[in-house]
PDB file of N, CA and C in Angstrom:
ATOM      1  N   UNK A   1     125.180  92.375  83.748  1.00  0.00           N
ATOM      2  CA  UNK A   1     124.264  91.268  83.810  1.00  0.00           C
ATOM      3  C   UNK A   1     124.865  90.012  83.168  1.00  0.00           C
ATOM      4  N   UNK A   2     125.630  90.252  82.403  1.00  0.00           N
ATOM      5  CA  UNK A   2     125.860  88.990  81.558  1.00  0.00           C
ATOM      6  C   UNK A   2     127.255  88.234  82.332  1.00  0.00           C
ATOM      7  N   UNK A   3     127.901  89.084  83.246  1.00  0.00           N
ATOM      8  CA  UNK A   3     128.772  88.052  83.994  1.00  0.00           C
ATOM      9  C   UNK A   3     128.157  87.670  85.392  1.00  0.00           C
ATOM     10  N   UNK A   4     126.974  88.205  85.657  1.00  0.00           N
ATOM     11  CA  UNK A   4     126.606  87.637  86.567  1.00  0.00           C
ATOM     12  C   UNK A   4     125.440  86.045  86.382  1.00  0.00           C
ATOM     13  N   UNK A   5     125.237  86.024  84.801  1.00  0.00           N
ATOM     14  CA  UNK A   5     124.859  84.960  84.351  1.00  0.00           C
ATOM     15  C   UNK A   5     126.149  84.296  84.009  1.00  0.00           C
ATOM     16  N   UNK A   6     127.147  84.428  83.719  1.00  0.00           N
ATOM     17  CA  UNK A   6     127.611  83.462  83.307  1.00  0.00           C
ATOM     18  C   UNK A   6     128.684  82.993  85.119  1.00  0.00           C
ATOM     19  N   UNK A   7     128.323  84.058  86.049  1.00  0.00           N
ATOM     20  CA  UNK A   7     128.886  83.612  87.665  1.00  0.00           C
ATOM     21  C   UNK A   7     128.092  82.322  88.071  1.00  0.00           C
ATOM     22  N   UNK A   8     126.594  82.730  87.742  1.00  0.00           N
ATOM     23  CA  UNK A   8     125.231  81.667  88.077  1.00  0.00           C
ATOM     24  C   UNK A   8     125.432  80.132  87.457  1.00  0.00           C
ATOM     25  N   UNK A   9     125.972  80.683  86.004  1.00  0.00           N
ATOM     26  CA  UNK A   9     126.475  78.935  84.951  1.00  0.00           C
ATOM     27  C   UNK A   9     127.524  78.296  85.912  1.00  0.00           C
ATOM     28  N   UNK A  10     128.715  79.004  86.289  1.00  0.00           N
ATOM     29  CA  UNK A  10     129.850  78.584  86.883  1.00  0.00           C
ATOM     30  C   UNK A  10     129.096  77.706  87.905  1.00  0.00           C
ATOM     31  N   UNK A  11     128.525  78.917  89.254  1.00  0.00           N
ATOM     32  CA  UNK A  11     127.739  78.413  90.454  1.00  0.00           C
ATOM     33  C   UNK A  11     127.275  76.461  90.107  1.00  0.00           C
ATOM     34  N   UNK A  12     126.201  76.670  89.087  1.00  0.00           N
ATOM     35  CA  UNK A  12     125.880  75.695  89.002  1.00  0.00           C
ATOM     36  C   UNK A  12     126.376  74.403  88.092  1.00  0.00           C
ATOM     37  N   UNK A  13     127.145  74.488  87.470  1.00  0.00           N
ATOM     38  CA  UNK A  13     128.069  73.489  86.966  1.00  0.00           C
ATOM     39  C   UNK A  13     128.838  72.884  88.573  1.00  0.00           C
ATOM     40  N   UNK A  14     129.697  73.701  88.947  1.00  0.00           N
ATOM     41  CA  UNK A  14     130.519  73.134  90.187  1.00  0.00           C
ATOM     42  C   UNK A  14     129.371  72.426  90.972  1.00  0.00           C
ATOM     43  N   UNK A  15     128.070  73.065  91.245  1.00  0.00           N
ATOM     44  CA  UNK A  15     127.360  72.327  92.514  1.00  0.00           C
ATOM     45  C   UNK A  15     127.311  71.186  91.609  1.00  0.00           C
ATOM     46  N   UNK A  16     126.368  70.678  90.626  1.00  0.00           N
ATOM     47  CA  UNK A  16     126.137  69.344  89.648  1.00  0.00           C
ATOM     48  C   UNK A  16     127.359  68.416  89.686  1.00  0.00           C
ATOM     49  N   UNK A  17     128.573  69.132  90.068  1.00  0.00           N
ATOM     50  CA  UNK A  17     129.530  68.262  90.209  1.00  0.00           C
ATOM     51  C   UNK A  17     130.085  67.976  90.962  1.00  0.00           C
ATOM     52  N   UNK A  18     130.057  68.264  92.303  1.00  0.00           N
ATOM     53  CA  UNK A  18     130.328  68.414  93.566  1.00  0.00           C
ATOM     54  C   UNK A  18     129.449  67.697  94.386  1.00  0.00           C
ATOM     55  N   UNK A  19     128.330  68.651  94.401  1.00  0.00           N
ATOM     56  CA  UNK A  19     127.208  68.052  95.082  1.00  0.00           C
ATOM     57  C   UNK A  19     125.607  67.167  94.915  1.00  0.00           C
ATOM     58  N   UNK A  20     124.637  67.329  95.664  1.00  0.00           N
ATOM     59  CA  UNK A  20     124.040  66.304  95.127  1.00  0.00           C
ATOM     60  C   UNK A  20     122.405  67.361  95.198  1.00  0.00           C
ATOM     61  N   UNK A  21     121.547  66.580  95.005  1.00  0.00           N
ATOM     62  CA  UNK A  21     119.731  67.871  95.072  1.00  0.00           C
ATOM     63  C   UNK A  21     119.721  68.672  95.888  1.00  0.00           C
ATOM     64  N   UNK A  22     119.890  68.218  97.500  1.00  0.00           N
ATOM     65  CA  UNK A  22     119.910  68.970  98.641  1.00  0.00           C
ATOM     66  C   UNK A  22     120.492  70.264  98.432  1.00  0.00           C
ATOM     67  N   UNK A  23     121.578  69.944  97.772  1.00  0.00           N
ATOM     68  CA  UNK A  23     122.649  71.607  97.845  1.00  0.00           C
ATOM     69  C   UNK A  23     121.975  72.042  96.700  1.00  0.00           C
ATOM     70  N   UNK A  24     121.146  71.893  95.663  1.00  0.00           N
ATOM     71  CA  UNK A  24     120.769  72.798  94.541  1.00  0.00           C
ATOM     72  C   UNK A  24     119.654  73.556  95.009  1.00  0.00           C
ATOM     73  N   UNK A  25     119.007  72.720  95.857  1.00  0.00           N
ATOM     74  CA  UNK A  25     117.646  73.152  96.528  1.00  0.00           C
ATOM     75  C   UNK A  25     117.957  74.893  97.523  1.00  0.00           C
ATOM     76  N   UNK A  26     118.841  74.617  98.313  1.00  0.00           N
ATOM     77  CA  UNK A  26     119.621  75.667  98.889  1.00  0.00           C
ATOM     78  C   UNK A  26     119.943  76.627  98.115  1.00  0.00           C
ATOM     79  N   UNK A  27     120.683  76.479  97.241  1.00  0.00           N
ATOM     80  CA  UNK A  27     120.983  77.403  96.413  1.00  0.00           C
ATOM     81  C   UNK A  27     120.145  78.057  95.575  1.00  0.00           C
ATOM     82  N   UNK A  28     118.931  77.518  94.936  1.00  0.00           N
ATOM     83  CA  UNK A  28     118.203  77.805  94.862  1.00  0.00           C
ATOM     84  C   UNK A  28     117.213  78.837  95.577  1.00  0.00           C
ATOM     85  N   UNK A  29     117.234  78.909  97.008  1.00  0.00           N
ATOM     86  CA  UNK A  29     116.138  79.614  97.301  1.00  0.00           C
ATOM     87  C   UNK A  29     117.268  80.752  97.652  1.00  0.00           C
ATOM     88  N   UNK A  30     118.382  80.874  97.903  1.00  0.00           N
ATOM     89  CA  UNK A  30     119.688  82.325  97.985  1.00  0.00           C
ATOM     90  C   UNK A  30     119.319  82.607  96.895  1.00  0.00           C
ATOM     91  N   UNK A  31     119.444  81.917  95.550  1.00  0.00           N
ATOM     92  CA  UNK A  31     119.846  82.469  94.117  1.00  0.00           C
ATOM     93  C   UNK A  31     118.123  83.656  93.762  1.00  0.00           C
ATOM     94  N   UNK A  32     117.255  82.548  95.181  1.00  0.00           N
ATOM     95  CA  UNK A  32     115.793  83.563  94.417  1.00  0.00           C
ATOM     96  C   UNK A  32     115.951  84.588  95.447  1.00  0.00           C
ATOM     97  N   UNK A  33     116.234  84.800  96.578  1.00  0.00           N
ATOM     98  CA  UNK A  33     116.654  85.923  97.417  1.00  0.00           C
ATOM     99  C   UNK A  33     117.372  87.268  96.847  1.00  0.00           C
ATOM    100  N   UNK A  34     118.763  86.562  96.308  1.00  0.00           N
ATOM    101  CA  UNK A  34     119.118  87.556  96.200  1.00  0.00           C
ATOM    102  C   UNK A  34     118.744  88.510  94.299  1.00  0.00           C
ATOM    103  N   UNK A  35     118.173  87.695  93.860  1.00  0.00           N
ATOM    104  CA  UNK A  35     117.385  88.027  92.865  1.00  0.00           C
ATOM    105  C   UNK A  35     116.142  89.168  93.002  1.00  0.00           C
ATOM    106  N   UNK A  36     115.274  88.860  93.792  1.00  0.00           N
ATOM    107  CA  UNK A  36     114.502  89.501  94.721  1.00  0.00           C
ATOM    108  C   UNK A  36     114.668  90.856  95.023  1.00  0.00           C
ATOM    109  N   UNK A  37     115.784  90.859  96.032  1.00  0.00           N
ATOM    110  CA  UNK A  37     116.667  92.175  96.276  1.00  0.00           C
ATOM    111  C   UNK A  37     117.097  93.099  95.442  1.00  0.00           C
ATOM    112  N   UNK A  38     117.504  92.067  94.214  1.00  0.00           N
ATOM    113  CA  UNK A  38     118.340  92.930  92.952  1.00  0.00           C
ATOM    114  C   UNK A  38     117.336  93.864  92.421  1.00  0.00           C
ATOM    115  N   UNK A  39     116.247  93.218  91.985  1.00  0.00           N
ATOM    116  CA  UNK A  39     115.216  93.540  91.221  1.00  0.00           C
ATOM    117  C   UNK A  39     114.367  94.848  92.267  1.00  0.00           C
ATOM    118  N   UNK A  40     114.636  94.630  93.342  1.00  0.00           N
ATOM    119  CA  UNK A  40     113.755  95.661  94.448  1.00  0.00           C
ATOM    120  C   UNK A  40     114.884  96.643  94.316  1.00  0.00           C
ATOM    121  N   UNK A  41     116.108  96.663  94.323  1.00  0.00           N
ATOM    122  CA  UNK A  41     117.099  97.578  94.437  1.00  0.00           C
ATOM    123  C   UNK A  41     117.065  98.804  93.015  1.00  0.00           C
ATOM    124  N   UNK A  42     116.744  98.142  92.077  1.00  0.00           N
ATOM    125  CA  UNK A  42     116.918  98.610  90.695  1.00  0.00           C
ATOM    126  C   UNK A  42     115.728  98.890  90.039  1.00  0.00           C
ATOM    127  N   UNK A  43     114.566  99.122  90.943  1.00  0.00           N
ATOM    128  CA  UNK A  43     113.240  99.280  90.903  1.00  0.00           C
ATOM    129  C   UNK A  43     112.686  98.963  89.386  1.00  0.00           C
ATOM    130  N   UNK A  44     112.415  97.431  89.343  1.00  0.00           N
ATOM    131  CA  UNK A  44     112.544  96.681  88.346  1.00  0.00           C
ATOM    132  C   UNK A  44     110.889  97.048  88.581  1.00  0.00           C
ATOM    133  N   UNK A  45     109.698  96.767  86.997  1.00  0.00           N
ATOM    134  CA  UNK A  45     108.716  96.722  87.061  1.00  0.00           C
ATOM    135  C   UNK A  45     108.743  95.065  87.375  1.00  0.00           C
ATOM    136  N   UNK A  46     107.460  94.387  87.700  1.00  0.00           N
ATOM    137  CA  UNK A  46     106.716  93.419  88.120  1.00  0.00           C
ATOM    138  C   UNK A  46     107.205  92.504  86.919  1.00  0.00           C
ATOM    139  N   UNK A  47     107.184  92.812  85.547  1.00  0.00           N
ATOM    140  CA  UNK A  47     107.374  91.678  84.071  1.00  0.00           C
ATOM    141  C   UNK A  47     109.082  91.718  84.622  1.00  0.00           C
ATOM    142  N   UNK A  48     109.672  92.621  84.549  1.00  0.00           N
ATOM    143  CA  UNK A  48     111.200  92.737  84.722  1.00  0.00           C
ATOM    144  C   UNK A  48     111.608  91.699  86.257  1.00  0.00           C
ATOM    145  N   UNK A  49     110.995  91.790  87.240  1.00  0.00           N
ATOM    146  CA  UNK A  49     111.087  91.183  88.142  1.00  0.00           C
ATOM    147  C   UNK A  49     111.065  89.760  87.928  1.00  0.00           C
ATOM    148  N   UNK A  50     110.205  89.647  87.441  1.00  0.00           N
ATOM    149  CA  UNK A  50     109.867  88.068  86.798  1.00  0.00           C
ATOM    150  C   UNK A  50     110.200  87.448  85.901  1.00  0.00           C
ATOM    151  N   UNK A  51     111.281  87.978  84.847  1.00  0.00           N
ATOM    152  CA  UNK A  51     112.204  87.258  83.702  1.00  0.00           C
ATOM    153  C   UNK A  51     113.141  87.494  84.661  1.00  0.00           C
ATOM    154  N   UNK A  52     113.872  88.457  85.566  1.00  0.00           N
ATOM    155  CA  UNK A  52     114.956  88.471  86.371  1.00  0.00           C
ATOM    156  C   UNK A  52     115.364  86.527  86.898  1.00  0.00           C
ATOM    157  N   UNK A  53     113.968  86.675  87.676  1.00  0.00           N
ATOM    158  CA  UNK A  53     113.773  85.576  88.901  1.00  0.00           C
ATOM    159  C   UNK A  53     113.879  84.346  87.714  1.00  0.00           C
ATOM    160  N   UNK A  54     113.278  84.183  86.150  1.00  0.00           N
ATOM    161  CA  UNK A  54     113.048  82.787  85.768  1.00  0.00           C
ATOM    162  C   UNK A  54     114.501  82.970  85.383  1.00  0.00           C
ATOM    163  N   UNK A  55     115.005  84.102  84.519  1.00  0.00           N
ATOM    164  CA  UNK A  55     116.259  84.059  83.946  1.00  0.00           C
ATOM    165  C   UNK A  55     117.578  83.088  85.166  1.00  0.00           C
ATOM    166  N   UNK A  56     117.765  83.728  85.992  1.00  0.00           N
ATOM    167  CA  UNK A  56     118.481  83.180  86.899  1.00  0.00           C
ATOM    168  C   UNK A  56     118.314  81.873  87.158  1.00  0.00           C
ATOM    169  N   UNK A  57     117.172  81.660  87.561  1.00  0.00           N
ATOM    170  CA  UNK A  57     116.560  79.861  88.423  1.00  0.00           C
ATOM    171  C   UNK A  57     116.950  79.261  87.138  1.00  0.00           C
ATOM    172  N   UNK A  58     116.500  79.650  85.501  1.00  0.00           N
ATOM    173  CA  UNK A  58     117.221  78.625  84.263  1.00  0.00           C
ATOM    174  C   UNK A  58     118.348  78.584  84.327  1.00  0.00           C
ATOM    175  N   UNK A  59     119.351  79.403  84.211  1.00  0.00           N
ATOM    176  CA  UNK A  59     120.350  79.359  84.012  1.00  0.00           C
ATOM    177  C   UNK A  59     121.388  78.458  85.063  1.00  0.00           C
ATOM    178  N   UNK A  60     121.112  78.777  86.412  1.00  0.00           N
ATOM    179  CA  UNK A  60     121.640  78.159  87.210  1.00  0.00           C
ATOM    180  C   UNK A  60     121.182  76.165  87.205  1.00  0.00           C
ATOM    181  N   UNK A  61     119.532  76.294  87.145  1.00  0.00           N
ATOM    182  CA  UNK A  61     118.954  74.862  87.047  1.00  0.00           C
ATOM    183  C   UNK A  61     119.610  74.078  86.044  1.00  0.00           C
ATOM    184  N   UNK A  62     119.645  74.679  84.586  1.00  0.00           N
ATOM    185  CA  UNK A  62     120.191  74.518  83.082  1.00  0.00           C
ATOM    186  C   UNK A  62     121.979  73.627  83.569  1.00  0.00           C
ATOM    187  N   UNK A  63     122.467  74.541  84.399  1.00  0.00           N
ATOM    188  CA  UNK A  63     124.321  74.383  84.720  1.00  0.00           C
ATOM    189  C   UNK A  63     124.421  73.530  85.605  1.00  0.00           C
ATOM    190  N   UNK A  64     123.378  72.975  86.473  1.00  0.00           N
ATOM    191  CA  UNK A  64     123.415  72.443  87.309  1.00  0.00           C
ATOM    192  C   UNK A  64     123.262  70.591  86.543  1.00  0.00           C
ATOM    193  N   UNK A  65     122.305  70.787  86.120  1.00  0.00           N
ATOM    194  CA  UNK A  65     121.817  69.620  85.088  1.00  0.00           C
ATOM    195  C   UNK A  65     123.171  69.212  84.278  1.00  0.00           C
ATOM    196  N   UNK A  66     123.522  70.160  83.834  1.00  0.00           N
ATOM    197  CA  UNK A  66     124.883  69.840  82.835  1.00  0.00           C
ATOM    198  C   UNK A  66     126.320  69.268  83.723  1.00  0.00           C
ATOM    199  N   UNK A  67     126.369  69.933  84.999  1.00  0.00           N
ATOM    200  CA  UNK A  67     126.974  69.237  85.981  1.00  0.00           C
ATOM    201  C   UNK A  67     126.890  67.989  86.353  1.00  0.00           C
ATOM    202  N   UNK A  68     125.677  67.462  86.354  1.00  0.00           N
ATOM    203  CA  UNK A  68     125.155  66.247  87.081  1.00  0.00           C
ATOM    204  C   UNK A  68     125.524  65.354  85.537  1.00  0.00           C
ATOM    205  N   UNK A  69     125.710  65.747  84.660  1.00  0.00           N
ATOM    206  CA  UNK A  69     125.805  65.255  83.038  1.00  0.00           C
ATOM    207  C   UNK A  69     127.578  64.549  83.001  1.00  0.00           C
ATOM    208  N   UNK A  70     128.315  66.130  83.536  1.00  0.00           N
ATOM    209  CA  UNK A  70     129.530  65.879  83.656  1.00  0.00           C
ATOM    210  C   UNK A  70     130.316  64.700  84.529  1.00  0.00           C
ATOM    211  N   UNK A  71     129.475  65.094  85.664  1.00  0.00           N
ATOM    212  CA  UNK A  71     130.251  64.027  86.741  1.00  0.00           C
ATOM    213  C   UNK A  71     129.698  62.468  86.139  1.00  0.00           C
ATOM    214  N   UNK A  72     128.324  62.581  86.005  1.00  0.00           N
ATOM    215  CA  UNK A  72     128.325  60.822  85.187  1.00  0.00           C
ATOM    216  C   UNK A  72     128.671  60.071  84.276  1.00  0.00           C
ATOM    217  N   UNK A  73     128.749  61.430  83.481  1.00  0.00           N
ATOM    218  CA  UNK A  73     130.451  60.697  82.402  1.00  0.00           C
ATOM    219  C   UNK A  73     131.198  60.360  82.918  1.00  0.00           C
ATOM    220  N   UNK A  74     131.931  61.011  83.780  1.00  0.00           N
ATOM    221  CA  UNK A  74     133.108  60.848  84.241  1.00  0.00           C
ATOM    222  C   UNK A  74     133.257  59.932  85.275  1.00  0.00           C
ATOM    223  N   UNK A  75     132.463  59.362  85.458  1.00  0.00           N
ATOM    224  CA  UNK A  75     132.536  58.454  86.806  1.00  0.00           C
ATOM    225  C   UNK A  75     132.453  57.122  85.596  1.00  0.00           C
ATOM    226  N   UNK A  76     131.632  56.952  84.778  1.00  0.00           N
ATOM    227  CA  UNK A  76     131.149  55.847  83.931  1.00  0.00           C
ATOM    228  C   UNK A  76     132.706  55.781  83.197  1.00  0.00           C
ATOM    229  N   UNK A  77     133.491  56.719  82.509  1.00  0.00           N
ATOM    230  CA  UNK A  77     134.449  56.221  81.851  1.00  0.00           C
ATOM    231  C   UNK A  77     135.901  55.900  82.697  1.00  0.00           C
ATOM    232  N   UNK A  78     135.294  56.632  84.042  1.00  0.00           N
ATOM    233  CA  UNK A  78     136.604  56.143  85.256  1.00  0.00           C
ATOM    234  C   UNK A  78     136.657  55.098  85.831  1.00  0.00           C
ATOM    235  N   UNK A  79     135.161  54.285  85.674  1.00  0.00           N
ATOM    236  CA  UNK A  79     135.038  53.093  86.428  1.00  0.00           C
ATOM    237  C   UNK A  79     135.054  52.032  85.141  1.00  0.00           C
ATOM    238  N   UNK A  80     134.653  51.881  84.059  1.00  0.00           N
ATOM    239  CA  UNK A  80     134.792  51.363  82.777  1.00  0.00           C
ATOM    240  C   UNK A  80     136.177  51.168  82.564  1.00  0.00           C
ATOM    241  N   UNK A  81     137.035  52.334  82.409  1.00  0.00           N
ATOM    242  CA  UNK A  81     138.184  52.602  81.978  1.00  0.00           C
ATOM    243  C   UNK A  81     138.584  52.064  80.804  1.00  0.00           C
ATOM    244  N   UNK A  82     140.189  51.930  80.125  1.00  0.00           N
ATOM    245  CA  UNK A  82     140.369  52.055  78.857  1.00  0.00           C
ATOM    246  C   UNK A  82     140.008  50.150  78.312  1.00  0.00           C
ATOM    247  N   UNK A  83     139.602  49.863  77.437  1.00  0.00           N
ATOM    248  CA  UNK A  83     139.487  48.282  76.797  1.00  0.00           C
ATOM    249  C   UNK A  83     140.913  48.431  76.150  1.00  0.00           C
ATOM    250  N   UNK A  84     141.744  46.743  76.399  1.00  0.00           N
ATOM    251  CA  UNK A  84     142.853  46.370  76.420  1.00  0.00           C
ATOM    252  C   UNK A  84     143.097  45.644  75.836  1.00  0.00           C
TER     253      UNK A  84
END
């Protein structure tokens, strides 16, 4: 479980920095799919099902945010650039 949270951090750092809402939105409803599945596969009770599903959607939402953090630094100190 814990590298598949920290696959979900990766996931969503790269989209925040790559891409733009549209693609989080997408990913989002795979990330609750295959969450879904997991939890039906591993005959999770109903509470287990449901920290599964928030655990994931934070973590990924959380990396995604921090993405969108990254690239606007980085655009602000690339377009600023160094004082001379």
């Amino acid at each position: 479980m814990f590298y598949a949270g920290v696959a979900l951090a990766a996931l969503g750092f790269a989209i925040g920095v790559m891409f733009r809402f549209p693609a989080l939105l997408a990913i989002i409803a795979l990330v609750l799919l295959i969450s879904i599945i997991f939890s039906l596969a591993n005959h999770f009770s109903f509470l287990q099902t449901v920290l599964t599903l928030a655990a994931a959607q934070a973590i990924l939402q959380t990396s995604y945010f921090l993405g969108l953090f990254a690239r606007t630094v980085s655009s602000r100190a690339h377009r600023v650039g160094p004082k001379l």
